[in-house]
PDB file of N, CA and C in Angstrom:
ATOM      1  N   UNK A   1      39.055  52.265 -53.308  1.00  0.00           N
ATOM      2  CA  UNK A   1      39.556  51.987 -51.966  1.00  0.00           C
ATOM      3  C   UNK A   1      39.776  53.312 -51.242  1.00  0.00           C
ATOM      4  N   UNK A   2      39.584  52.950 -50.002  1.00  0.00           N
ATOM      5  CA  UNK A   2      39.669  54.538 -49.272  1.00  0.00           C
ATOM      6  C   UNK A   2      40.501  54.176 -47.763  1.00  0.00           C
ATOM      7  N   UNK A   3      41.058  55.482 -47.450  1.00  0.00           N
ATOM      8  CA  UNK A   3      41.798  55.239 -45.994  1.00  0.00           C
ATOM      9  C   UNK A   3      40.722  54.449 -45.199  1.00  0.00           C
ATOM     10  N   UNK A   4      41.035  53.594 -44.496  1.00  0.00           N
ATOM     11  CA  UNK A   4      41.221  52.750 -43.658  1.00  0.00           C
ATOM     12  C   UNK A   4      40.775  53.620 -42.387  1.00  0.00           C
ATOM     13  N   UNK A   5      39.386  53.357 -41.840  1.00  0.00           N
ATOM     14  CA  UNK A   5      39.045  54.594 -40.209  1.00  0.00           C
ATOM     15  C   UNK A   5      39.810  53.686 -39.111  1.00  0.00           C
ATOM     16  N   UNK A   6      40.369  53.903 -38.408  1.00  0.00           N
ATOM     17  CA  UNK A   6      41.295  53.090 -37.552  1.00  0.00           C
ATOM     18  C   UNK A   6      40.205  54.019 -35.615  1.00  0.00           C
ATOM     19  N   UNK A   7      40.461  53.138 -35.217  1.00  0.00           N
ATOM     20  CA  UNK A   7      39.777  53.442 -33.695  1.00  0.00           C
ATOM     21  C   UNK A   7      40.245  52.400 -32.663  1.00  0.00           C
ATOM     22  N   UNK A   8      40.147  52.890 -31.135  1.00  0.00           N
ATOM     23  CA  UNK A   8      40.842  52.099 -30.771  1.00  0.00           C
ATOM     24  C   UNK A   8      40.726  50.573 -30.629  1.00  0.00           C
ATOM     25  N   UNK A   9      39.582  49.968 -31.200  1.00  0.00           N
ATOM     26  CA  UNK A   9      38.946  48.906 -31.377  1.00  0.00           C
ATOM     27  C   UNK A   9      39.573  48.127 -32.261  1.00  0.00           C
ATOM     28  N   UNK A  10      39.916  49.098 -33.679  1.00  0.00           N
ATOM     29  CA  UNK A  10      40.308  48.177 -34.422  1.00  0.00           C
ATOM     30  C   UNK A  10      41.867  48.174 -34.721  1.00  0.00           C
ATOM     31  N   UNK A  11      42.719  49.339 -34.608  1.00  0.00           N
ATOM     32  CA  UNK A  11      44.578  49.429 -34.345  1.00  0.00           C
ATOM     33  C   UNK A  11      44.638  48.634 -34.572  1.00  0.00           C
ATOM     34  N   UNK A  12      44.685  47.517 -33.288  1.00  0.00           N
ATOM     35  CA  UNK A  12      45.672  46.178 -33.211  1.00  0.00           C
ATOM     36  C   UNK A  12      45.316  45.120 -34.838  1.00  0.00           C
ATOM     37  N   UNK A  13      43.933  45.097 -34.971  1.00  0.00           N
ATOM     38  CA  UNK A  13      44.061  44.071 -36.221  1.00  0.00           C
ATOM     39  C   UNK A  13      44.661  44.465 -37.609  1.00  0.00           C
ATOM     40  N   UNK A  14      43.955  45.685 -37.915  1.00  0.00           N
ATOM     41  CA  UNK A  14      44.855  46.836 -39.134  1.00  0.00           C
ATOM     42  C   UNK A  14      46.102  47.217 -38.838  1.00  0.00           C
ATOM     43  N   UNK A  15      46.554  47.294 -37.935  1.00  0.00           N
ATOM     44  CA  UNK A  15      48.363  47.833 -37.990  1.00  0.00           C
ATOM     45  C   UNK A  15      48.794  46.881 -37.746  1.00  0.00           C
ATOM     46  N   UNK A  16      48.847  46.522 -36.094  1.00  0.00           N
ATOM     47  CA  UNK A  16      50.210  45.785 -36.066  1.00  0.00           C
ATOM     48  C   UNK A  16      49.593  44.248 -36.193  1.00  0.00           C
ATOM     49  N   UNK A  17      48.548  43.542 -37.175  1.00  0.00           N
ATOM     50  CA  UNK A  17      48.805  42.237 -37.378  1.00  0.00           C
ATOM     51  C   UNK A  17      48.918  42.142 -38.946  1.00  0.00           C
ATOM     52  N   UNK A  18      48.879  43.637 -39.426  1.00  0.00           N
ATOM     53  CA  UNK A  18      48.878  43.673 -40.526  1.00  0.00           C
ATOM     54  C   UNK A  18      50.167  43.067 -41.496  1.00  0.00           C
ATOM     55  N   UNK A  19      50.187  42.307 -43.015  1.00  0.00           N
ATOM     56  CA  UNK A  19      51.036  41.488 -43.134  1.00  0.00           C
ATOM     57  C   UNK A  19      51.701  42.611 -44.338  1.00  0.00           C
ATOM     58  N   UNK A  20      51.165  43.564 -44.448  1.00  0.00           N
ATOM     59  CA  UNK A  20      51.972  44.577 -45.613  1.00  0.00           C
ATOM     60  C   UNK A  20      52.117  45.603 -44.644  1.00  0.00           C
ATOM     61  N   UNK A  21      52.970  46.568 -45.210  1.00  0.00           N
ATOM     62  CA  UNK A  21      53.402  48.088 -44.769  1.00  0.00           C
ATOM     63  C   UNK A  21      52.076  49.062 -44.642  1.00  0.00           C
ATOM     64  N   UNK A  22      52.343  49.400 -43.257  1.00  0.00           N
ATOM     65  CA  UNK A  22      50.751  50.273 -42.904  1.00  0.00           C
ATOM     66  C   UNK A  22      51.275  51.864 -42.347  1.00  0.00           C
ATOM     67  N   UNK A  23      50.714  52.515 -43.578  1.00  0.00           N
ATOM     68  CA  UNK A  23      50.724  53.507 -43.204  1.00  0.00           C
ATOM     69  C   UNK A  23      49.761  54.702 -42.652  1.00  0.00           C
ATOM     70  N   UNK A  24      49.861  55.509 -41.445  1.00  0.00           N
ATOM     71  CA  UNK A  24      48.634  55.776 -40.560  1.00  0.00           C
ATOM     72  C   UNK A  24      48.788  57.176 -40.159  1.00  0.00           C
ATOM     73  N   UNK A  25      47.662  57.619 -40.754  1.00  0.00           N
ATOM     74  CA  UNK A  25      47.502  59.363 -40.621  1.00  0.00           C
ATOM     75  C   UNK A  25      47.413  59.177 -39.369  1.00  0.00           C
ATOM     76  N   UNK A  26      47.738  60.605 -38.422  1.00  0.00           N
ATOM     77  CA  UNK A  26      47.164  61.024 -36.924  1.00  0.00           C
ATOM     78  C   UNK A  26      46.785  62.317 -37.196  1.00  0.00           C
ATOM     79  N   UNK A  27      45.330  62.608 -37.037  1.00  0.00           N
ATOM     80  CA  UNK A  27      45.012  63.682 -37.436  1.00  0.00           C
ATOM     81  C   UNK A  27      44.096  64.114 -36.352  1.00  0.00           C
ATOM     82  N   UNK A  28      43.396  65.231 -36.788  1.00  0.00           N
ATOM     83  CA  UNK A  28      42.290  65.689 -35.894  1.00  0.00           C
ATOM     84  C   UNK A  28      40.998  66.891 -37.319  1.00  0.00           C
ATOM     85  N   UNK A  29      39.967  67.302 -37.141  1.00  0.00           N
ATOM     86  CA  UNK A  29      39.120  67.610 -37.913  1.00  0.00           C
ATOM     87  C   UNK A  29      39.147  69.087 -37.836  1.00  0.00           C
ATOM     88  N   UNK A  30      39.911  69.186 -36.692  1.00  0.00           N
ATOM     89  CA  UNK A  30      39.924  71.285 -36.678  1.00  0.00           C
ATOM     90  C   UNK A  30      41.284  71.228 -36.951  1.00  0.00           C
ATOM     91  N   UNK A  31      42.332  70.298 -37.479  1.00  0.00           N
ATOM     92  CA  UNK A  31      43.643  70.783 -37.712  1.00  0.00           C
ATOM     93  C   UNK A  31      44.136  71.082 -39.331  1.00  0.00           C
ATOM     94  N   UNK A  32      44.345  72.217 -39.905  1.00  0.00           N
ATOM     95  CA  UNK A  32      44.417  72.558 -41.003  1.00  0.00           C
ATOM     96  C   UNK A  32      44.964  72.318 -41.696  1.00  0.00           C
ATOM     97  N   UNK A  33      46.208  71.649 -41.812  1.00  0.00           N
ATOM     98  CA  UNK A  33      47.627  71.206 -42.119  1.00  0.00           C
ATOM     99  C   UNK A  33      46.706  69.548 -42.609  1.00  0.00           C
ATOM    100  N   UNK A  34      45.943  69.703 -41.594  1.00  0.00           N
ATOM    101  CA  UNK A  34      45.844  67.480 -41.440  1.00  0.00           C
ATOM    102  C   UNK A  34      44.947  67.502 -43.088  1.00  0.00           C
ATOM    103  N   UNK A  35      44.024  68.732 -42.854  1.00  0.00           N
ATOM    104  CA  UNK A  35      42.959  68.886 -43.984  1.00  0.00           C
ATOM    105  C   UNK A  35      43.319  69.022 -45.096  1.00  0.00           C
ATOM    106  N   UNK A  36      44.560  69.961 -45.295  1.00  0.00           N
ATOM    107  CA  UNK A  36      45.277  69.672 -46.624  1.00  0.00           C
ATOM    108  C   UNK A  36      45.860  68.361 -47.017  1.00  0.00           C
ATOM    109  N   UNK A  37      46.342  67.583 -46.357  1.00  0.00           N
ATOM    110  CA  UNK A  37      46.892  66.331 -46.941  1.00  0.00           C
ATOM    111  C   UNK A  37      45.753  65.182 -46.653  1.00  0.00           C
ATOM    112  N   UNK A  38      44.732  65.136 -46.159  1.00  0.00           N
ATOM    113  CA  UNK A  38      43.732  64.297 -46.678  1.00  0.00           C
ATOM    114  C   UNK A  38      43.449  64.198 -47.289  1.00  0.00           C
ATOM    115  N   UNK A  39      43.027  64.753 -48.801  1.00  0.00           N
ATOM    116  CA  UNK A  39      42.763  63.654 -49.968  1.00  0.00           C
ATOM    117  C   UNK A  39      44.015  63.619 -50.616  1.00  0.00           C
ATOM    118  N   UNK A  40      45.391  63.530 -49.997  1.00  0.00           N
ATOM    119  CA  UNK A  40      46.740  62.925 -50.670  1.00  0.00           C
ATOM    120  C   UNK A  40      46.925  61.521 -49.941  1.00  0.00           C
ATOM    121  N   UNK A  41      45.991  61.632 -48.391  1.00  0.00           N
ATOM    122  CA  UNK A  41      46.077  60.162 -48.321  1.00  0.00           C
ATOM    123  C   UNK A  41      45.152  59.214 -48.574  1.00  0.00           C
ATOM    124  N   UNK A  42      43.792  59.982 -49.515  1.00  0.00           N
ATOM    125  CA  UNK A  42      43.158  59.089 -50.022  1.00  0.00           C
ATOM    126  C   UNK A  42      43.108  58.531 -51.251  1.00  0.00           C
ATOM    127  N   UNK A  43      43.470  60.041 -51.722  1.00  0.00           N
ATOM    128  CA  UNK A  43      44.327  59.124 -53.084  1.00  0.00           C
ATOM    129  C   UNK A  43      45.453  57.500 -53.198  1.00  0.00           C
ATOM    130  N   UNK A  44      46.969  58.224 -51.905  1.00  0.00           N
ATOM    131  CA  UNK A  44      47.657  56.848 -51.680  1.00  0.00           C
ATOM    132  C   UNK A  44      46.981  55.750 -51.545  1.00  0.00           C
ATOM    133  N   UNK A  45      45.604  55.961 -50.630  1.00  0.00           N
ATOM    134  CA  UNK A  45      44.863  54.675 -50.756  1.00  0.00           C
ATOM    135  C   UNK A  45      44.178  53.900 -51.754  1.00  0.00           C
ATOM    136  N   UNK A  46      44.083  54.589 -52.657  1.00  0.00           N
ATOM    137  CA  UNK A  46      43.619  54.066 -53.875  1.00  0.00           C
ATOM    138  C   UNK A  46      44.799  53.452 -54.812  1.00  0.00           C
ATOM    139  N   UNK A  47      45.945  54.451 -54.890  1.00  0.00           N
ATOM    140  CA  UNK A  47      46.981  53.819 -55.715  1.00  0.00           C
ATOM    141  C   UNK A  47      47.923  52.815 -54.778  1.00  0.00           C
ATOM    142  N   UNK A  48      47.522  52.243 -53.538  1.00  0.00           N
ATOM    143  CA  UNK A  48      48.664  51.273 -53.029  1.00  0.00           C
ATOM    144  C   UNK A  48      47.751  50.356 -52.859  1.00  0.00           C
ATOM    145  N   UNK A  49      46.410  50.187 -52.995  1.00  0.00           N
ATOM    146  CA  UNK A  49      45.669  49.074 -52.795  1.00  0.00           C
ATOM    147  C   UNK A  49      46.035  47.612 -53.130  1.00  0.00           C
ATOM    148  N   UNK A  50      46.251  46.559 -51.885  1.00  0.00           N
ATOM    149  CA  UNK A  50      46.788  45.855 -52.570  1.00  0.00           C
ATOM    150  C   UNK A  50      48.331  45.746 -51.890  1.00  0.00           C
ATOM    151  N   UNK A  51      48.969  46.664 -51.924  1.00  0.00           N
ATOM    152  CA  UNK A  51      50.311  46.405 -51.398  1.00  0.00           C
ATOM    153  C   UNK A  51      51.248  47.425 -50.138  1.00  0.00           C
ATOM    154  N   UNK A  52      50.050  47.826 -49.876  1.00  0.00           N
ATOM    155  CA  UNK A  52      49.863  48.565 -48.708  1.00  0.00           C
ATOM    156  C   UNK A  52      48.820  49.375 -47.701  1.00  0.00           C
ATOM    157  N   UNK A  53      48.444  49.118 -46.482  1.00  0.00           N
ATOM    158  CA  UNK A  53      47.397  49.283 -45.777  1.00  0.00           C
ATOM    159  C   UNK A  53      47.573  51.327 -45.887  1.00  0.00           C
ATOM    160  N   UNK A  54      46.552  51.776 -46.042  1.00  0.00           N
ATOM    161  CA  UNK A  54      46.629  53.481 -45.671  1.00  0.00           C
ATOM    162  C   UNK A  54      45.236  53.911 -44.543  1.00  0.00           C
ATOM    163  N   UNK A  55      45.724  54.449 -43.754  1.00  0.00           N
ATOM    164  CA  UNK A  55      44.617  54.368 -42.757  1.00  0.00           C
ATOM    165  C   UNK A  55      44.710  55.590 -41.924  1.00  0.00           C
ATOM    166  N   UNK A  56      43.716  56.410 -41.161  1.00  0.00           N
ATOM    167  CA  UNK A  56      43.145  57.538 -40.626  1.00  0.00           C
ATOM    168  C   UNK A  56      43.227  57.031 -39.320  1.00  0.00           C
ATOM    169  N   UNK A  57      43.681  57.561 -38.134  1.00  0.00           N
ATOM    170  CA  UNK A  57      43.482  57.561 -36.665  1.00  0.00           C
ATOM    171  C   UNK A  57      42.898  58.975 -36.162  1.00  0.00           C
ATOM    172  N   UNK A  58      41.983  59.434 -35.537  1.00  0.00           N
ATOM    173  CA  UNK A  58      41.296  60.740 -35.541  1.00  0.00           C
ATOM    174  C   UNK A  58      41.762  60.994 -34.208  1.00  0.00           C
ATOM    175  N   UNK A  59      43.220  61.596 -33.616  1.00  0.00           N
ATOM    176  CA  UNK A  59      43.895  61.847 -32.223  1.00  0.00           C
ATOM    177  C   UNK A  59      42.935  61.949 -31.051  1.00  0.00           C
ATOM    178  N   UNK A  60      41.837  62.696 -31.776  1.00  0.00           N
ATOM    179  CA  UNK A  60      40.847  63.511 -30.522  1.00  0.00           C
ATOM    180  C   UNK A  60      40.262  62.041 -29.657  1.00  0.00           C
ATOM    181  N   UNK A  61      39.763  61.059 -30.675  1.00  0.00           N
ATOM    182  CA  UNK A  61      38.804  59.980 -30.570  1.00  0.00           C
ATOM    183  C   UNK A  61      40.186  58.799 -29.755  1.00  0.00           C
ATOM    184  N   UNK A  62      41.228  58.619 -29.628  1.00  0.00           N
ATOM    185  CA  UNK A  62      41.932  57.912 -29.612  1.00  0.00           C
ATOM    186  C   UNK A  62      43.279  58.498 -29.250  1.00  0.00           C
ATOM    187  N   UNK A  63      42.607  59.164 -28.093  1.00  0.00           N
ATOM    188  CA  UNK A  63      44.109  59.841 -27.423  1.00  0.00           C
ATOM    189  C   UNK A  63      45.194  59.159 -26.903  1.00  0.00           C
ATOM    190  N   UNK A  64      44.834  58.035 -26.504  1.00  0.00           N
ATOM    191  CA  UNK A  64      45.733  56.546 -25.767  1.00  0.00           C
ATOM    192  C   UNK A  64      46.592  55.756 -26.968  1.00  0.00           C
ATOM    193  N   UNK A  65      45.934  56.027 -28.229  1.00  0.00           N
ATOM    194  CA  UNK A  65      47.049  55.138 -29.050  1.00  0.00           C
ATOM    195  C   UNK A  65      48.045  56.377 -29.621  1.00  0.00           C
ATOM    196  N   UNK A  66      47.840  57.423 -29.790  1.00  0.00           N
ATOM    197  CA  UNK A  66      48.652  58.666 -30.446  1.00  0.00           C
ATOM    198  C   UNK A  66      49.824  59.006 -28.898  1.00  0.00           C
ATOM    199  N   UNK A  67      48.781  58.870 -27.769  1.00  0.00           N
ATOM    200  CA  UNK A  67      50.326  58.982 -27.024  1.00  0.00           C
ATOM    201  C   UNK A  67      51.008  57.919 -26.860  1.00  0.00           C
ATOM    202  N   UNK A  68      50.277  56.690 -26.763  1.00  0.00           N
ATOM    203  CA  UNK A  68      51.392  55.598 -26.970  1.00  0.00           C
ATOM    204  C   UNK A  68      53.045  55.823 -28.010  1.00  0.00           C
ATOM    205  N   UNK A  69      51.927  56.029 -29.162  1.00  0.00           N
ATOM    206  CA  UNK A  69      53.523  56.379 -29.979  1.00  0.00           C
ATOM    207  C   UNK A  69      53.979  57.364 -30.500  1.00  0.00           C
ATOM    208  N   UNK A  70      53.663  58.214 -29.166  1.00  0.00           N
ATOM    209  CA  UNK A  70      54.651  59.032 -28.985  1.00  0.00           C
ATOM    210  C   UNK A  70      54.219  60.972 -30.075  1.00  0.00           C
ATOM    211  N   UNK A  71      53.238  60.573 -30.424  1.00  0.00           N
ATOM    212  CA  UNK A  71      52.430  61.553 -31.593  1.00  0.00           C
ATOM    213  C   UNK A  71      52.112  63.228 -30.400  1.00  0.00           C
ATOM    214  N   UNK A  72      53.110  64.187 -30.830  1.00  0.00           N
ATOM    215  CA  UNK A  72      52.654  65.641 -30.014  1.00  0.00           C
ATOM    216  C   UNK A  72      52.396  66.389 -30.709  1.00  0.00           C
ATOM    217  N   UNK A  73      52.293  66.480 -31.894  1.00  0.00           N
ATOM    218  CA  UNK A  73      52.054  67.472 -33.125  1.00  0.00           C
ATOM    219  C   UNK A  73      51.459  66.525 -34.187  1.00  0.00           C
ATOM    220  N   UNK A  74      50.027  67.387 -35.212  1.00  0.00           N
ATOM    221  CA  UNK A  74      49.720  66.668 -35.618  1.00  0.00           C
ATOM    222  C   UNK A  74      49.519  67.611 -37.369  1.00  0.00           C
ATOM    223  N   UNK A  75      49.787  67.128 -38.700  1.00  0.00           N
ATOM    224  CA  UNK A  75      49.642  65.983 -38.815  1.00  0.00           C
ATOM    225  C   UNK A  75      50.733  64.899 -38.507  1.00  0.00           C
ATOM    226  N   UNK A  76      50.904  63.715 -37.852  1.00  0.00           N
ATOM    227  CA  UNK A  76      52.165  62.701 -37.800  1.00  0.00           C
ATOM    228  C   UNK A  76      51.575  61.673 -38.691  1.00  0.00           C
ATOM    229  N   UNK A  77      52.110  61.499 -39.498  1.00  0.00           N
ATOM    230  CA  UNK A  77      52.339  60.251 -40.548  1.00  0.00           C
ATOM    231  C   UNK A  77      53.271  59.022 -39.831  1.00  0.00           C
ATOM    232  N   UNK A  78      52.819  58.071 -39.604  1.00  0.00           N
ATOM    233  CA  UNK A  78      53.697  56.981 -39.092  1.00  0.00           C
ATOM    234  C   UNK A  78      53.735  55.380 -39.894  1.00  0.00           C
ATOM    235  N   UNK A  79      54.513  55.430 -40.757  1.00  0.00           N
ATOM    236  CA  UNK A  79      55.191  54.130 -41.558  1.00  0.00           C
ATOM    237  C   UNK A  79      55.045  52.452 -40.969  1.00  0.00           C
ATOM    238  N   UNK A  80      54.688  52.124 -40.349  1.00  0.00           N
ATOM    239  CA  UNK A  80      54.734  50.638 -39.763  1.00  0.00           C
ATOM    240  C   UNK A  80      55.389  49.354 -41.103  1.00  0.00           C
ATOM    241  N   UNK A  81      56.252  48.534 -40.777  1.00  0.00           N
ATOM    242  CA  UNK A  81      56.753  47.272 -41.830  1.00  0.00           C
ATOM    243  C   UNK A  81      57.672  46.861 -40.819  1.00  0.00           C
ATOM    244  N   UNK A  82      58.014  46.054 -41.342  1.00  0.00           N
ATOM    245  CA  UNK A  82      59.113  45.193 -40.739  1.00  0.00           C
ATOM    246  C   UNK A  82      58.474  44.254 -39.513  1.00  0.00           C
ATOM    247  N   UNK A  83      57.202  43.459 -39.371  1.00  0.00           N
ATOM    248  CA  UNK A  83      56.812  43.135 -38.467  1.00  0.00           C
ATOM    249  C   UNK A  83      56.095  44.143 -37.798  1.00  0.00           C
ATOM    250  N   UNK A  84      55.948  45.561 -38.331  1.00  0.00           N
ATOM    251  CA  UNK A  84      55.024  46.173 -37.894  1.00  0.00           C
ATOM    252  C   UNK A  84      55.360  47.021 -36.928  1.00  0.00           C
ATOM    253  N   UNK A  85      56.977  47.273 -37.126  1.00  0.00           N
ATOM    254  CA  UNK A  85      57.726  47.952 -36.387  1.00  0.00           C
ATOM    255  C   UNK A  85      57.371  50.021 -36.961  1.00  0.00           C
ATOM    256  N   UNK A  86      57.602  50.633 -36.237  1.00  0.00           N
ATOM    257  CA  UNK A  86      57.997  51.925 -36.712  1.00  0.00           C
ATOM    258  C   UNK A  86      58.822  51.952 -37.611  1.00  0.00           C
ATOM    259  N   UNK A  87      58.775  52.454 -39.012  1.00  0.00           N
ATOM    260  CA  UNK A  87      59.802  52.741 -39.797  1.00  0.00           C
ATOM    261  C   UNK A  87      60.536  53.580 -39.943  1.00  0.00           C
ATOM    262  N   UNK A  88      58.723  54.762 -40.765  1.00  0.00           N
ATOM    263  CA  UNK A  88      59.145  55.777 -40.744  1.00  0.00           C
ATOM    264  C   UNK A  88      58.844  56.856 -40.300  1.00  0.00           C
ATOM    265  N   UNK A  89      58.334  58.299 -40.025  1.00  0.00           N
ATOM    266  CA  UNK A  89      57.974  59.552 -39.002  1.00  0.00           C
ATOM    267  C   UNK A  89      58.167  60.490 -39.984  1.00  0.00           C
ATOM    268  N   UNK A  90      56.848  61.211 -40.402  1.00  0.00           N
ATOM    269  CA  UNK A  90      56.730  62.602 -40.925  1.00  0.00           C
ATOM    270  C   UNK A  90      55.838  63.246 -40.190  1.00  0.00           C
ATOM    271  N   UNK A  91      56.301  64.614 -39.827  1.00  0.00           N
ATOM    272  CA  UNK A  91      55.309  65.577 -38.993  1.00  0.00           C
ATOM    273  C   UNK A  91      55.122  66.854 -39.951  1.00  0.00           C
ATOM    274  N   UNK A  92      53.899  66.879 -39.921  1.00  0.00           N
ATOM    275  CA  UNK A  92      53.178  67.946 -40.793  1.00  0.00           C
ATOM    276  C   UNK A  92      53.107  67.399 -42.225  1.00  0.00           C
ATOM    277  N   UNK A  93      52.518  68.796 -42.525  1.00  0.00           N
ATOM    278  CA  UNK A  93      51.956  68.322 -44.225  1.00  0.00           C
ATOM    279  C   UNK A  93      53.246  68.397 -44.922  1.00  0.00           C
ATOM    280  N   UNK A  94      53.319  67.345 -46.081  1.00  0.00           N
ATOM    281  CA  UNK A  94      53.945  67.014 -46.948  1.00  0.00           C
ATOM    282  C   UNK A  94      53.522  66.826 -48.187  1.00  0.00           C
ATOM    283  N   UNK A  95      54.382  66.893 -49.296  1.00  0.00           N
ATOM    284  CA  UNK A  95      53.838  66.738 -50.302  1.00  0.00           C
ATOM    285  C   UNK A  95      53.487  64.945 -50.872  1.00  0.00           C
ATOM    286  N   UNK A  96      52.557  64.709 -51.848  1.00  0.00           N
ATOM    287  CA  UNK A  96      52.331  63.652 -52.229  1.00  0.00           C
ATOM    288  C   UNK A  96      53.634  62.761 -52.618  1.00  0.00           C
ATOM    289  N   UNK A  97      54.580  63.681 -53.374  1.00  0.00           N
ATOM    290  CA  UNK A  97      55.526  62.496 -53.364  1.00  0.00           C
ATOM    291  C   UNK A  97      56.847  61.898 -52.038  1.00  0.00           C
ATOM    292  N   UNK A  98      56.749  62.922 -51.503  1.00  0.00           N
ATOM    293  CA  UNK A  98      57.428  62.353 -50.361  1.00  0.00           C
ATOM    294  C   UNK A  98      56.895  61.207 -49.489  1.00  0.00           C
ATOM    295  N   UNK A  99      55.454  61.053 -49.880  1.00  0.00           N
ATOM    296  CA  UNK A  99      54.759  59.953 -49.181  1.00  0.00           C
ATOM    297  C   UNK A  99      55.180  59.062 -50.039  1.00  0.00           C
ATOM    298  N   UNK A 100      55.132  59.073 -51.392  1.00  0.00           N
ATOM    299  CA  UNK A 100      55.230  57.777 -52.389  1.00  0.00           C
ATOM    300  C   UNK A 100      56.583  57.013 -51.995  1.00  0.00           C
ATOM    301  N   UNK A 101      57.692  57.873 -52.511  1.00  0.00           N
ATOM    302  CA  UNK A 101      58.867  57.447 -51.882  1.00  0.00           C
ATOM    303  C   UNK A 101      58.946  56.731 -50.881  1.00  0.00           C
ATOM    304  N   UNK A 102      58.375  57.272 -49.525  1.00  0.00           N
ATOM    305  CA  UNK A 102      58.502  56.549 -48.378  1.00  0.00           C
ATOM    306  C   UNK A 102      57.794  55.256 -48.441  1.00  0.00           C
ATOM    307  N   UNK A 103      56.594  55.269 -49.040  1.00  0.00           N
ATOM    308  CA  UNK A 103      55.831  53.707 -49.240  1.00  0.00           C
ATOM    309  C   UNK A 103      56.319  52.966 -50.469  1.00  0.00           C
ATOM    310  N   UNK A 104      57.298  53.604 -51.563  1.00  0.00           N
ATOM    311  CA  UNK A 104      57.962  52.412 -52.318  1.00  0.00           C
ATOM    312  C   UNK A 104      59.126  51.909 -51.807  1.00  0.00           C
ATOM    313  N   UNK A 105      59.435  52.503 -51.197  1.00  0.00           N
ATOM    314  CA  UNK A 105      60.632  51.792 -50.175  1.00  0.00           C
ATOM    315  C   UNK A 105      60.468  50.590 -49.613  1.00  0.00           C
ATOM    316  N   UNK A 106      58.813  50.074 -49.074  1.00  0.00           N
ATOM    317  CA  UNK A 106      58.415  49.303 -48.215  1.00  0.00           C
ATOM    318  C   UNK A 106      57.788  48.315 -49.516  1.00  0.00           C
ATOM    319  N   UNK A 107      57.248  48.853 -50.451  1.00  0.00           N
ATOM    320  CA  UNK A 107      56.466  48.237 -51.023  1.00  0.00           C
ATOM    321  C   UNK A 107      57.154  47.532 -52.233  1.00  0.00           C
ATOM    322  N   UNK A 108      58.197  47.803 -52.703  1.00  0.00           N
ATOM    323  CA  UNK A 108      58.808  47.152 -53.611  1.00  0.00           C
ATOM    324  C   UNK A 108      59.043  45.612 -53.894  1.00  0.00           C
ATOM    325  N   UNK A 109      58.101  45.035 -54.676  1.00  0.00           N
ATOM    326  CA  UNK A 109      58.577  43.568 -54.993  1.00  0.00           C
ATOM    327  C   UNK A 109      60.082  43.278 -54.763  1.00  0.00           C
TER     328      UNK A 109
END
């Protein structure tokens, strides 16, 4: 399983009708920070398969949904659950387990 390419076509069906916790890179391809934690979110995508959506928004391609919510620095990690509400907000690179944490929070039977 692999991140999820999100565009503005498809957002609305992958995030917010989504029925598990979706979590959604905002990145861009010249940003260096974003490049280091891409394959930590493709990995997450492989180990949450199943009980959580992990998905790529590319800022440049989809400038209207990153300012919608509110995204000025990138990388922004943004948490969606609860009906698909905002959860949670990390800006910049992070390490792999601070992502885990944040998605077992959501994902816990």
């Amino acid at each position: 399983m692999t991140a999820i390419k999100l565009t503005g076509n498809n957002f609305n069906d992958e995030v917010m009708q989504s029925d598990k916790p979706v979590l959604v890179d905002f990145y861009a391809d010249w940003c260096a920070p974003c490049k280091l934690i891409a394959p930590v979110i493709e990995e997450l995508a492989h180990e949450y398969a199943g009980k959580a959506k992990i998905c790529k928004l590319n800022v440049d391609n989809a400038t209207n949904i990153a300012s919608q919510f509110g995204v000025m620095g990138i990388p922004t990690i943004i948490l969606f659950s609860n009906k698909q509400q905002e959860v949670e907000r990390v800006v910049g690179a992070v390490s792999k387990q601070h992502f885990v944490e944040l998605l077992d929070k959501y994902t816990a039977e």
